[in-house]
N, C-alpha and C. Protein backbone atom coordinates (compact mmCIF):
# COMPACT_ATOMS: atom_id res chain seq x y z
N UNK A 1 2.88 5.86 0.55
CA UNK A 1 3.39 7.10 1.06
C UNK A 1 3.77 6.99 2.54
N UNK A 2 2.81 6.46 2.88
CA UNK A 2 3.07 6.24 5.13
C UNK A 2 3.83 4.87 5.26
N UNK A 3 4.77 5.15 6.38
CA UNK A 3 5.91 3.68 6.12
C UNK A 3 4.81 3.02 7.13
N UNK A 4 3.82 3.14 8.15
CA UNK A 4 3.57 2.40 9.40
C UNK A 4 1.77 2.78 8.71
N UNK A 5 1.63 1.76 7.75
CA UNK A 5 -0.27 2.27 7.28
C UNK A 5 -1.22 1.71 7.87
N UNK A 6 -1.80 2.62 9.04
CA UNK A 6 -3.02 2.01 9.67
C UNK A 6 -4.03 2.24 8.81
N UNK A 7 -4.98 1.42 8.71
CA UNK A 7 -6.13 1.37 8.03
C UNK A 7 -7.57 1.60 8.36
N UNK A 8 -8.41 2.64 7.75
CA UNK A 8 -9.46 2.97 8.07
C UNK A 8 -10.36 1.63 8.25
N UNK A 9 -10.24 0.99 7.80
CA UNK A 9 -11.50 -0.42 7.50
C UNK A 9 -11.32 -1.25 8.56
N UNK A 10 -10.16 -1.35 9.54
CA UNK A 10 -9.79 -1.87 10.56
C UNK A 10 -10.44 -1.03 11.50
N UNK A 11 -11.82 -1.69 12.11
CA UNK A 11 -12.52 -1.13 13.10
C UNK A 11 -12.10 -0.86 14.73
N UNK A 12 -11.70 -1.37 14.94
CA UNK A 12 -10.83 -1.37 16.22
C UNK A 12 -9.57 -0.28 16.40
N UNK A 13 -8.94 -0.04 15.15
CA UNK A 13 -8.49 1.16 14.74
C UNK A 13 -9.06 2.12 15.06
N UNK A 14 -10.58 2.61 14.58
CA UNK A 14 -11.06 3.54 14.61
C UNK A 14 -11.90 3.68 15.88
N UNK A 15 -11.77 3.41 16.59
CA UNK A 15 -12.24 3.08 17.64
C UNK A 15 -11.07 3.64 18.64
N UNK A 16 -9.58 3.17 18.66
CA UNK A 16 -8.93 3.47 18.98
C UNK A 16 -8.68 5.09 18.65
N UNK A 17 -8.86 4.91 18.05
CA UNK A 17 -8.35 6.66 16.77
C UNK A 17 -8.99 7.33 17.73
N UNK A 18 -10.59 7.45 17.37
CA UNK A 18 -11.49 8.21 18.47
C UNK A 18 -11.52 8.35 19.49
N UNK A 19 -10.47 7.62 20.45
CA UNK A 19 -11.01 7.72 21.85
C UNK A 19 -9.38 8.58 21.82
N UNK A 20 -8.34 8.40 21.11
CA UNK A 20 -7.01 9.00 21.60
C UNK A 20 -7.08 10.00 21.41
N UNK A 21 -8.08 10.47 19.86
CA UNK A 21 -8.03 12.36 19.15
C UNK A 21 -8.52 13.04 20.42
N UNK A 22 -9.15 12.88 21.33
CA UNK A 22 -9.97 13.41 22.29
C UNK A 22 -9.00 13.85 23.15
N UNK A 23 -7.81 13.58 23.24
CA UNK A 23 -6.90 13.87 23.95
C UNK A 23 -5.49 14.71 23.50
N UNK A 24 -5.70 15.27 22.15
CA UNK A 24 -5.07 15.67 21.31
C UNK A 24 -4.69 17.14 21.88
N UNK A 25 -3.29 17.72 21.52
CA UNK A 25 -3.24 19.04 21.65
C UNK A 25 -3.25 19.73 20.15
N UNK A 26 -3.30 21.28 20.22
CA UNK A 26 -2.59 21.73 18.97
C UNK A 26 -1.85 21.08 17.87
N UNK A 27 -1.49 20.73 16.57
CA UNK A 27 -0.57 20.27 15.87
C UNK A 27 -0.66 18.32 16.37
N UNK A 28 -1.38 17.95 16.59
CA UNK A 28 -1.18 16.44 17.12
C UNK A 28 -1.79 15.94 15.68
N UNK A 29 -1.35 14.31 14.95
CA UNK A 29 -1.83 14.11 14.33
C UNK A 29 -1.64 12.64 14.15
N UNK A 30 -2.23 12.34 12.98
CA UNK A 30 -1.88 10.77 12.93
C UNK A 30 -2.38 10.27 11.34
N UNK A 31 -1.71 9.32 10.92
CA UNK A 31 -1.45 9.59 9.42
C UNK A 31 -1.77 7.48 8.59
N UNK A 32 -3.28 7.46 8.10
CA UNK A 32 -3.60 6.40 8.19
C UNK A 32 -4.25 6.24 6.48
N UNK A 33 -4.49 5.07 6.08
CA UNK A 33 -4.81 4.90 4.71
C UNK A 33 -6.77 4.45 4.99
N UNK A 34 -7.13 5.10 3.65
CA UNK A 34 -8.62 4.35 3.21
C UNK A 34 -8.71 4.45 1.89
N UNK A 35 -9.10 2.92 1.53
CA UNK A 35 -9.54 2.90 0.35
C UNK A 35 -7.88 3.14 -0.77
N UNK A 36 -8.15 3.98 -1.66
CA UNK A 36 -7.23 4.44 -2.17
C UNK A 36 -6.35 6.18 -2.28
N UNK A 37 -6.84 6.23 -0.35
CA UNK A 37 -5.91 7.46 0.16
C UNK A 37 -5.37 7.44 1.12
N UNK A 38 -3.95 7.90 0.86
CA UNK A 38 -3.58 8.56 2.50
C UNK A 38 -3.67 9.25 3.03
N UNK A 39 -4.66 9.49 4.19
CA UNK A 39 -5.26 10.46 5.19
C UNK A 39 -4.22 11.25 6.45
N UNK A 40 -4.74 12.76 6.55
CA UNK A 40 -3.86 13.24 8.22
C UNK A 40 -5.16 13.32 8.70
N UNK A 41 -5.14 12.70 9.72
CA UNK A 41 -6.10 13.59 10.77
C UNK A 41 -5.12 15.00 11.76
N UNK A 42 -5.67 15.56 11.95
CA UNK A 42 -4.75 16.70 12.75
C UNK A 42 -5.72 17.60 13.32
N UNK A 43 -4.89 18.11 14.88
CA UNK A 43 -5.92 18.83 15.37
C UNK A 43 -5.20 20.18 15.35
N UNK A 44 -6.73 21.33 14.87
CA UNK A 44 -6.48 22.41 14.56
C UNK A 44 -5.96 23.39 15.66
N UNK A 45 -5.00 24.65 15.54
CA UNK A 45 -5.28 25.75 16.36
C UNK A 45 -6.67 26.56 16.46
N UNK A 46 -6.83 26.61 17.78
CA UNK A 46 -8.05 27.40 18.21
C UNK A 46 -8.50 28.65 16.60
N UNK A 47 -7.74 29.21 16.41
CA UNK A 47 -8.48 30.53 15.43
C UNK A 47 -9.10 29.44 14.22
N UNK A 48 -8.98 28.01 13.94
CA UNK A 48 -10.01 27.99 13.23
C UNK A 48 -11.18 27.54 14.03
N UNK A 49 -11.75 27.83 14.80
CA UNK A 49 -13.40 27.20 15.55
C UNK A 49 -14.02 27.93 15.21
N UNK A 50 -15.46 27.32 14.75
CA UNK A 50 -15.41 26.01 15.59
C UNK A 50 -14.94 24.96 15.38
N UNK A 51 -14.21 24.79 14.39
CA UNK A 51 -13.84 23.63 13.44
C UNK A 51 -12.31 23.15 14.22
N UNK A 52 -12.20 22.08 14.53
CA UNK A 52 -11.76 21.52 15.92
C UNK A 52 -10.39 20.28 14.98
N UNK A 53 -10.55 19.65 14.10
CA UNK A 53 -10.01 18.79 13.03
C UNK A 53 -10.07 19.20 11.54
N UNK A 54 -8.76 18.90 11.32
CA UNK A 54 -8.33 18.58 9.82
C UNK A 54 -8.18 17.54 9.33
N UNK A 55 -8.71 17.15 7.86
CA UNK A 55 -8.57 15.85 7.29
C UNK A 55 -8.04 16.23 6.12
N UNK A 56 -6.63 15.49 5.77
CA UNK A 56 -5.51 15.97 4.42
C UNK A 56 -5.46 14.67 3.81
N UNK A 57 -5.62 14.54 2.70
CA UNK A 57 -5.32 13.45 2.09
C UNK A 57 -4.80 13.38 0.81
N UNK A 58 -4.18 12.77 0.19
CA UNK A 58 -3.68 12.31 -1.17
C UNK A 58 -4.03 11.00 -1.99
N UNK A 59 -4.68 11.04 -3.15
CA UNK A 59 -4.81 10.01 -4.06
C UNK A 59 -3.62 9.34 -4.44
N UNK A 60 -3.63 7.68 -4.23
CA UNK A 60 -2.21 7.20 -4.40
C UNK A 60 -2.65 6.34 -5.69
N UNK A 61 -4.00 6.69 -6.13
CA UNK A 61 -3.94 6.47 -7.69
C UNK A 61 -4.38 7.11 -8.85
N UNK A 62 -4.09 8.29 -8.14
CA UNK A 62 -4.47 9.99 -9.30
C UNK A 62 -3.59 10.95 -8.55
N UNK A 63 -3.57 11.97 -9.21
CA UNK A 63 -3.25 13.22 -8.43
C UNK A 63 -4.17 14.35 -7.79
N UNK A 64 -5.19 13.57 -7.16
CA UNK A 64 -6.35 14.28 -6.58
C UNK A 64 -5.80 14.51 -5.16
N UNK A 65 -6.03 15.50 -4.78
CA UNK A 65 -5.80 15.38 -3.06
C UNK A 65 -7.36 16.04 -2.18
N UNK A 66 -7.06 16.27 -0.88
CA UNK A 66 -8.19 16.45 0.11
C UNK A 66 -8.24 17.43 0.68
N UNK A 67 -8.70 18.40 1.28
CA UNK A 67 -8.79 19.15 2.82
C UNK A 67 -9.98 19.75 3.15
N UNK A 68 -9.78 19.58 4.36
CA UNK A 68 -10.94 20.14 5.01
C UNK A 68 -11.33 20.13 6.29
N UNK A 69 -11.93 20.85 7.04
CA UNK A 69 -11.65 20.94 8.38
C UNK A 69 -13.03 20.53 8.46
N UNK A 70 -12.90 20.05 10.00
CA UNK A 70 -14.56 19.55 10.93
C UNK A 70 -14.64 20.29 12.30
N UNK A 71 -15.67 19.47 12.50
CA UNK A 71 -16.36 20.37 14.07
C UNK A 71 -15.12 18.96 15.52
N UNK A 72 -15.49 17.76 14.86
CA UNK A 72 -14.74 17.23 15.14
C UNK A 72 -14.32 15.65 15.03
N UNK A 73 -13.67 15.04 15.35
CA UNK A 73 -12.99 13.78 14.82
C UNK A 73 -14.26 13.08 13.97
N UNK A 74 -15.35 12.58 14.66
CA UNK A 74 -16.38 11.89 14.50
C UNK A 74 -16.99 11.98 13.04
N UNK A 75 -16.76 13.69 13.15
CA UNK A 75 -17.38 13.65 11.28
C UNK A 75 -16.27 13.61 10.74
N UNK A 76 -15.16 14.19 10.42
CA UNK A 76 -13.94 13.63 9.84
C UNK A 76 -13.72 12.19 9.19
N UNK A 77 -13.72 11.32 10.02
CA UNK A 77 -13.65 10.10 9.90
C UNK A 77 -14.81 9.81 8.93
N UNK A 78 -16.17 9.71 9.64
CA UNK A 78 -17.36 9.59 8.91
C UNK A 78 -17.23 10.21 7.77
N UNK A 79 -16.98 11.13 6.98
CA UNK A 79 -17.03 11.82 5.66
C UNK A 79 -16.03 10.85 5.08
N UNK A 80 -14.77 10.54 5.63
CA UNK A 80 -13.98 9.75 4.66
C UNK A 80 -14.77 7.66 4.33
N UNK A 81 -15.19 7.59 5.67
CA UNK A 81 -15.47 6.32 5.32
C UNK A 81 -16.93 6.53 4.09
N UNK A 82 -17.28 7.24 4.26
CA UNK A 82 -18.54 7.68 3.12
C UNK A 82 -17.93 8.36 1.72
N UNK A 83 -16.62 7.84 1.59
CA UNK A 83 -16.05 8.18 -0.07
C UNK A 83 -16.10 9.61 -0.08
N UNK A 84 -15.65 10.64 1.28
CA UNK A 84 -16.06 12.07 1.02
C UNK A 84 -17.02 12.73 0.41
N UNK A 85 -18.08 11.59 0.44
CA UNK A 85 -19.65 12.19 -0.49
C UNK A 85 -20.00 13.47 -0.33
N UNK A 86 -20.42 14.38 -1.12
CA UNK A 86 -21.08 15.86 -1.25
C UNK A 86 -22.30 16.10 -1.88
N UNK A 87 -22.70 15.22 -2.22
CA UNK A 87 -23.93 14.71 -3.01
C UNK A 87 -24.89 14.60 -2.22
N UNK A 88 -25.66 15.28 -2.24
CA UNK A 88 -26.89 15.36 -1.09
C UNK A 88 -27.99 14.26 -2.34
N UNK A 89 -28.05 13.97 -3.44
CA UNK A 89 -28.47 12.79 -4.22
C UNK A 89 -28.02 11.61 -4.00
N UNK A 90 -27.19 11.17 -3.38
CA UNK A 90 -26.34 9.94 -2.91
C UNK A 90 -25.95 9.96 -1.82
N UNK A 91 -27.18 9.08 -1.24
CA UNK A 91 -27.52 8.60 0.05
C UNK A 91 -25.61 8.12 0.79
N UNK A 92 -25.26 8.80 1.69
CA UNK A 92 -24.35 8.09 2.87
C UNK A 92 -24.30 6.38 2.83
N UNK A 93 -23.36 5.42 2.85
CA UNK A 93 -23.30 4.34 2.88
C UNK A 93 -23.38 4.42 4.47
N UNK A 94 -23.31 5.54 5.41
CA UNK A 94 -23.15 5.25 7.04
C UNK A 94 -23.60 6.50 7.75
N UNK A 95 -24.32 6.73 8.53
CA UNK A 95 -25.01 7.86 9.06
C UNK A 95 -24.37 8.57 10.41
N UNK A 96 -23.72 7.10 10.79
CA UNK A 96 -22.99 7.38 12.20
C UNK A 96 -21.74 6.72 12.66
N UNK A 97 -20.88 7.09 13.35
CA UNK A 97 -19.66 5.94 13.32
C UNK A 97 -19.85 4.44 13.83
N UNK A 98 -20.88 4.86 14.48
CA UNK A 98 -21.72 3.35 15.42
C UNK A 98 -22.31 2.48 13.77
N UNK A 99 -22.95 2.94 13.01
CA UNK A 99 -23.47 2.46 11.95
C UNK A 99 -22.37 1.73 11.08
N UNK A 100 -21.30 2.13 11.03
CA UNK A 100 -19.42 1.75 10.13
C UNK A 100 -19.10 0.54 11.25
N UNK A 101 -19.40 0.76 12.20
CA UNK A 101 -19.39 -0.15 13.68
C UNK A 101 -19.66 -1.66 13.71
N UNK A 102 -21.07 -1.28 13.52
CA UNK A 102 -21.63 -2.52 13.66
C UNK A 102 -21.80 -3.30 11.84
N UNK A 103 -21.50 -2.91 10.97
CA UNK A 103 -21.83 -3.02 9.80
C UNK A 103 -20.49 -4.39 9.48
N UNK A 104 -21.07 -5.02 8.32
CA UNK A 104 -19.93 -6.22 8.30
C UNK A 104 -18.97 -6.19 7.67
């Protein structure tokens, strides 16, 4: 779907990602693959806060898609590298972005 696919699993990426969203205005976004989706990150207008980021995505091997807003980048990211888990029975593969970090 994205002609230029940065990749979540590319750590240095995300690293990068995080330090630029911080500098984000209204409507700013950036449009990257994990796993088997393509992700928006995007930053929200003020009337939704506290919720500060949007994460949009599409299944590029179903017709499942994503949304959902965060407090901010950090969990965004983190929820996607954790397979968007909702399962409070199935433990997080990562607790923190430092944890996706240092991990091999």
């Amino acid at each position: 779907m994205f002609k230029d696919k940065k990749n979540l699993t590319n750590k240095k990426y995300v690293i990068d990602l995080l330090s630029r969203c911080k500098e984000w205005q209204v409507g700013d976004f950036e449009e990257f693959t994990y796993k088997h989706w393509d992700l928006t990150l995007i930053k929200e207008e003020p009337k939704y806060a506290p919720y500060a980021f949007a994460l949009q995505g599409v299944n590029t091997i179903g017709t499942g898609t994503w949304g959902r807003r965060y407090y901010d980048a950090n969990k965004a990211i983190l929820h996607a590298l954790n397979r968007f888990n909702e399962n409070a029975n199935i433990k997080d593969q990562y607790n923190t972005i430092e944890e996706f970090l240092i991990s091999k």
